[in-house]
Protein backbone atom coordinates (compact mmCIF):
# COMPACT_ATOMS: atom_id res chain seq x y z
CA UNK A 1 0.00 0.00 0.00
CA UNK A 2 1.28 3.15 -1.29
CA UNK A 3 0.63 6.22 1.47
CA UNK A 4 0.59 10.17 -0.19
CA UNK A 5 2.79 12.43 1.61
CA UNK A 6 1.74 16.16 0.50
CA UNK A 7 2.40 18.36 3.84
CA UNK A 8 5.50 19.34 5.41
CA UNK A 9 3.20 19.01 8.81
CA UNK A 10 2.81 15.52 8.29
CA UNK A 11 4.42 13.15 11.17
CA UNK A 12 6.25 10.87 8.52
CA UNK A 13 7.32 13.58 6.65
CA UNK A 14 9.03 15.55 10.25
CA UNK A 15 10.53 12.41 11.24
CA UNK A 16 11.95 11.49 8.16
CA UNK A 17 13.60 15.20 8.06
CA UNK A 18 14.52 14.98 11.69
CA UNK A 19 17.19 11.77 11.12
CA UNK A 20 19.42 14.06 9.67
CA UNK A 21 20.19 14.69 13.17
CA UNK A 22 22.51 11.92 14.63
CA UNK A 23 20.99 12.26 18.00
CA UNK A 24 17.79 11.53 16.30
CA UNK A 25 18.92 8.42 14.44
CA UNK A 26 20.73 6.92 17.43
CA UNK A 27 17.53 7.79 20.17
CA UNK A 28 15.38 6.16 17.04
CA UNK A 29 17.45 3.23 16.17
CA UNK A 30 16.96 3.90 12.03
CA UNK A 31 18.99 6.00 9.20
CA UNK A 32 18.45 6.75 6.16
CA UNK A 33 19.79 6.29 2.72
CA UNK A 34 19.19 8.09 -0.26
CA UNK A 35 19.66 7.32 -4.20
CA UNK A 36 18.40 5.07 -6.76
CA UNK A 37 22.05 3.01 -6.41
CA UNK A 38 22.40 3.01 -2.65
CA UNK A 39 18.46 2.55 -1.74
CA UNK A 40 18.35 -0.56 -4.44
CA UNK A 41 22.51 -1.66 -2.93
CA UNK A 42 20.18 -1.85 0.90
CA UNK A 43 17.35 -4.07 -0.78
CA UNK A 44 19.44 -6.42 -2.37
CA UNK A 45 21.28 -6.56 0.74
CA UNK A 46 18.59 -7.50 2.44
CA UNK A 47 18.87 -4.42 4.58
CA UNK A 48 15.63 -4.40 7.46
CA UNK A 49 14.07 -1.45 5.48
CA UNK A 50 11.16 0.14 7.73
CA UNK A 51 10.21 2.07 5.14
CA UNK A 52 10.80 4.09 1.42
CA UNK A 53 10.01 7.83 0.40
CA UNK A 54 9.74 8.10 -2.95
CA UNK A 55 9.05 11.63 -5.51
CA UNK A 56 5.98 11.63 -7.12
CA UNK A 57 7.95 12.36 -10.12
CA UNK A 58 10.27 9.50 -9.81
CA UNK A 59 8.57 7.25 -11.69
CA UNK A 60 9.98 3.92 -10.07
CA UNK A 61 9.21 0.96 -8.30
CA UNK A 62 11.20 -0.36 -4.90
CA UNK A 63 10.41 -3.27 -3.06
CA UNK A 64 9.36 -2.39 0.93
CA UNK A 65 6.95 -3.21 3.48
CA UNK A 66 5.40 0.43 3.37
CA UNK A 67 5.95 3.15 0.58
CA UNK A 68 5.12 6.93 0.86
CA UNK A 69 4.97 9.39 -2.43
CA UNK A 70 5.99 12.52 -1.94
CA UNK A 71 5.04 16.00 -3.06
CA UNK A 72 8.17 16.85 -5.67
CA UNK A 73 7.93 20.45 -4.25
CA UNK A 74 8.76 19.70 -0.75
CA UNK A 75 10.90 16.01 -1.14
CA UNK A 76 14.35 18.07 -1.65
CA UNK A 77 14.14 19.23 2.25
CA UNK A 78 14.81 15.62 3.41
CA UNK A 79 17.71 14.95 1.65
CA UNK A 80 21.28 15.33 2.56
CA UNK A 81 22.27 16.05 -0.93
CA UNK A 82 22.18 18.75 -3.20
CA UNK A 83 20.53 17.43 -5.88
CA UNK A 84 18.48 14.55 -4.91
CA UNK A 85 17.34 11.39 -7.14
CA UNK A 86 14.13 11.53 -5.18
CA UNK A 87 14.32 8.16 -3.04
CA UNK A 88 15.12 7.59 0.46
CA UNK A 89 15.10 4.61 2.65
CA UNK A 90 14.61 4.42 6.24
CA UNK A 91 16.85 1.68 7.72
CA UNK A 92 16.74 -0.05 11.39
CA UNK A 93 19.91 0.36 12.68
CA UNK A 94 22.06 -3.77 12.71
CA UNK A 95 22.95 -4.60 15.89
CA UNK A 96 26.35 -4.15 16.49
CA UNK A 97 28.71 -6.60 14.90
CA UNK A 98 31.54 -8.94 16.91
CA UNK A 99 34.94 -9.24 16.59
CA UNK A 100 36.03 -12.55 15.11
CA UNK A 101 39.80 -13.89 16.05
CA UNK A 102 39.60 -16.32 12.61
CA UNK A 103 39.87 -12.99 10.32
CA UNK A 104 43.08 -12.91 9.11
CA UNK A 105 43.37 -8.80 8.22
CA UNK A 106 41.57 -6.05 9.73
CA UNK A 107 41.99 -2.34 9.62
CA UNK A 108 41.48 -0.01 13.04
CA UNK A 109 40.18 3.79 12.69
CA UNK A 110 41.31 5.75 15.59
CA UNK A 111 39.54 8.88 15.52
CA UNK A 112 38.92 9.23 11.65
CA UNK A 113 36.76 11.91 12.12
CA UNK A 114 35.12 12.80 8.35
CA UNK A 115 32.80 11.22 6.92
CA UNK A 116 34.00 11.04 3.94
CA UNK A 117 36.94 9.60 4.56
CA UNK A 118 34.75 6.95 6.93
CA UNK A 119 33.41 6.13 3.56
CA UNK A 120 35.84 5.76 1.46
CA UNK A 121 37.50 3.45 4.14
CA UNK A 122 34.87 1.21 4.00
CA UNK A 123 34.98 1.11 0.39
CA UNK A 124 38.82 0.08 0.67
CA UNK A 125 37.83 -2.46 2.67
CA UNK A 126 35.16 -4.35 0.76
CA UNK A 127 37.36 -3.91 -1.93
CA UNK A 128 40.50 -5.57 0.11
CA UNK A 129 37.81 -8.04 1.32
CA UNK A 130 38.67 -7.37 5.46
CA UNK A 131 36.95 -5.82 8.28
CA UNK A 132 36.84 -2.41 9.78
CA UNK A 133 37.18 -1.43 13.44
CA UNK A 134 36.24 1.67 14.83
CA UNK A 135 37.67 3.68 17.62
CA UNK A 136 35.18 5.49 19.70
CA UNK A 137 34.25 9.00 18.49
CA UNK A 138 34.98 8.35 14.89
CA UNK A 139 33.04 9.67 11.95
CA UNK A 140 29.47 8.56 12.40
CA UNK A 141 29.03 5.59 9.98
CA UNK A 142 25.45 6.21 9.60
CA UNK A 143 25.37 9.68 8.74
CA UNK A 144 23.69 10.27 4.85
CA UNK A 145 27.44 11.24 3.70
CA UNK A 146 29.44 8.27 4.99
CA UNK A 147 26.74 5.70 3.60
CA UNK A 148 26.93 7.30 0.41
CA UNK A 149 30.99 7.98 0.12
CA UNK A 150 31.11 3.87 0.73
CA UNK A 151 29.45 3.58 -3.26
CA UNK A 152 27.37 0.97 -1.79
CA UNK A 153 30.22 -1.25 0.50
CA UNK A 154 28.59 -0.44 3.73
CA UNK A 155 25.59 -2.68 2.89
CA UNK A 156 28.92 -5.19 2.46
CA UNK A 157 31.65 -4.61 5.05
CA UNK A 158 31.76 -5.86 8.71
CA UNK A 159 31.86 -3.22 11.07
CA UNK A 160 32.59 -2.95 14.51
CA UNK A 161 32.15 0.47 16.31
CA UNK A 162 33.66 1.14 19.38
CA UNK A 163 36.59 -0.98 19.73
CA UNK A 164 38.65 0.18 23.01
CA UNK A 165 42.73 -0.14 23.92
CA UNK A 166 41.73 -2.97 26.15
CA UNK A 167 40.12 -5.18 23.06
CA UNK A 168 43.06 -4.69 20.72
CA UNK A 169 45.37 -5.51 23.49
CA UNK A 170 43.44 -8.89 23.91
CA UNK A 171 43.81 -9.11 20.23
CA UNK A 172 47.30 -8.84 20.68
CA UNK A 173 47.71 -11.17 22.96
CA UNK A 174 45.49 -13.81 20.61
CA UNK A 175 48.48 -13.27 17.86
CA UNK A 176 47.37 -10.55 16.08
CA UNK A 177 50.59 -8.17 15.10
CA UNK A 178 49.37 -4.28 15.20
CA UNK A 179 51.30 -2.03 12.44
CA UNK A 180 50.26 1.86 12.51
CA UNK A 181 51.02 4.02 9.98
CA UNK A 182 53.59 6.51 11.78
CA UNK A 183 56.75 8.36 12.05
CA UNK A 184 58.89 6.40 15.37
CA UNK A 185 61.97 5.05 16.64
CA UNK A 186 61.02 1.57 15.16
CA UNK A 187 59.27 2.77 11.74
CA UNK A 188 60.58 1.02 8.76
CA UNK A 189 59.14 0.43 5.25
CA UNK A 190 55.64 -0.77 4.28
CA UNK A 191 56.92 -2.83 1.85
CA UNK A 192 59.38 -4.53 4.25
CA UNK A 193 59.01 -8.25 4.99
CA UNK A 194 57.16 -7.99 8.65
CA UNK A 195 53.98 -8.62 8.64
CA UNK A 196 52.16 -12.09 10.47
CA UNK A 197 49.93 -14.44 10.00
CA UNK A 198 47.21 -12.13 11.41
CA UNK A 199 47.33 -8.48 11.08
CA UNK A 200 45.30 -5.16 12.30
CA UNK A 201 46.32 -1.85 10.75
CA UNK A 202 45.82 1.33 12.57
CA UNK A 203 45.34 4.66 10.64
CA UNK A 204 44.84 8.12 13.08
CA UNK A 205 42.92 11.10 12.35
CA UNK A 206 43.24 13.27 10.12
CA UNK A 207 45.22 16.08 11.85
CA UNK A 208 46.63 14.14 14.22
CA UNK A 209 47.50 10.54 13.38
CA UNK A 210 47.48 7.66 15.77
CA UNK A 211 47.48 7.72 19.54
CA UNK A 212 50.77 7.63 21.62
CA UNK A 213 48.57 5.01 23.73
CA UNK A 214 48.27 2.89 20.43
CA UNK A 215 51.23 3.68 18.78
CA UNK A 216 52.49 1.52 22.33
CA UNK A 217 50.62 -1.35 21.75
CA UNK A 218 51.86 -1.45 17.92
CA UNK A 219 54.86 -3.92 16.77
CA UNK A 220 56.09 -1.91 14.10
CA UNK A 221 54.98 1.61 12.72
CA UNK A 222 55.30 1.78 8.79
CA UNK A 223 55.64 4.45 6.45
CA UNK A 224 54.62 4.90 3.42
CA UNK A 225 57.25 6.87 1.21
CA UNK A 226 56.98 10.53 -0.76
CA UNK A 227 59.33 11.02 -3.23
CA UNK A 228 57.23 14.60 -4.26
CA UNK A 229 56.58 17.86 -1.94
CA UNK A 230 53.33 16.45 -0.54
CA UNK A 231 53.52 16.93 3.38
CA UNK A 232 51.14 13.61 3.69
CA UNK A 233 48.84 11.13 2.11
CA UNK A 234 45.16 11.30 2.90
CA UNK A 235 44.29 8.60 5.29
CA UNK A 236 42.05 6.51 3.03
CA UNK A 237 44.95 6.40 0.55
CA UNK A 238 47.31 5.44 3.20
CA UNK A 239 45.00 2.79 4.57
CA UNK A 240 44.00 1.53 0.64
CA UNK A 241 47.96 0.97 0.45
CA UNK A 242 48.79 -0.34 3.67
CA UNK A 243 46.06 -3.43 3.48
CA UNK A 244 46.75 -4.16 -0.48
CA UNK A 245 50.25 -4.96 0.60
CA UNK A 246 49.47 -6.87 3.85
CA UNK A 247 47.22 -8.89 1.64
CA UNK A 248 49.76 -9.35 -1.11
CA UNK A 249 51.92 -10.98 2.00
CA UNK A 250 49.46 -13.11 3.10
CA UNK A 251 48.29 -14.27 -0.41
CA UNK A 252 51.71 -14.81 -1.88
């Protein structure tokens, strides 16, 4: 059953514009995602869809539980983007994901703070084929941005928020090696022959890389060279680097 949406006053309509709001999307356990691509990526997912907001104009079909059409002239106001394909999909929120010790390769955010960034991360990722673990109070991976940087991985890639010190230290000590991407004592080569059977990578924020705290727990900081004038290498590009190599190790 298709319901008409044709008032900004309507209660669907409000609620739909309040999960912009992160507050609003954690308190109500949904997000959204918007697109033709990314709405039809969460379907074929089999994402638990509560329900779709579609443009009148749009003249397509999606398959969900409950539909709403939407007055063209006031659909634009709960989008994130700028120009809008005129479908959105409401989304419970998973529950939140374990870590596994039979993974082989995972990569560790501490503090990646843009969402951009967080999506392109999680792109890299699906694309490497490993899992992503999150520090706390990184880039909020359900934010309308970060779903749609990830081109569709994040209906694809395992992802554990909130990871503490104290779980990567048990890690650590259930032979995983930990290899950060920073400038120490003991840094050597990315390249260089020293990875293990099981691996984490840890990439820092943005402005200020990894942690002292982590950077204590690591067994070897790499570094990734520049033969130009750049000061640094965006940390997606880093991290895309970093886990192509530790899987060319452990393939080869």
């Amino acid at each position: 059953m298709i319901k008409e949406i044709t008032s900004t006053k309507n209660q669907t309509y409000k609620f739909i514009k309040s999960l912009k709001n992160k507050k609003t999307r954690v308190k109500s356990g949904v997000f959204t995602v918007e697109g033709i691509k990314s709405v039809n990526d969460a379907i074929n997912a089999k994402m638990d869809i509560s329900f779709i907001a579609i443009s009148d104009k749009l003249d397509i079909e999606f398959e969900a539980k409950e539909v709403y059409r939407v007055s063209d002239n006031i659909f634009s106001a709960l989008c994130d983007t700028d120009s809008p394909q005129g479908v959105i999909a409401v989304i419970n929120t998973p529950k939140k994901k374990e870590i596994s010790l039979d993974e082989k390769l995972y990569l560790y955010c501490d503090h990646v703070s843009d969402p951009g960034n967080m999506g392109t991360i999680i792109r890299i990722c699906d694309a490497v084929g490993c899992s992503l673990m999150l520090s706390p109070e990184c880039a909020d991976i359900y934010s309308p941005k970060t779903v749609r940087s990830s081109m569709g991985s994040f209906f694809h890639t395992k992802i554990i928020e909130n990871v503490t010190y104290q779980e990567l230290l048990e890690l650590k000590n259930q032979k995983f090696s930990l290899f950060a991407g920073a400038l120490n004592e003991n840094t050597v080569d990315f390249c260089d022959d020293i990875y293990g059977e099981k691996n984490i990578i840890i990439v820092g924020n943005e402005a200020n890389g990894v942690s002292e705290e982590l950077l204590s727990l690591c067994d070897r900081c790499v570094k990734i060279p520049i033969y130009g004038n750049a000061e640094s290498l965006n940390v997606a590009i880093a991290a895309a680097l970093l886990l192509y190599k530790v899987k060319e190790k452990q393939e080869f």
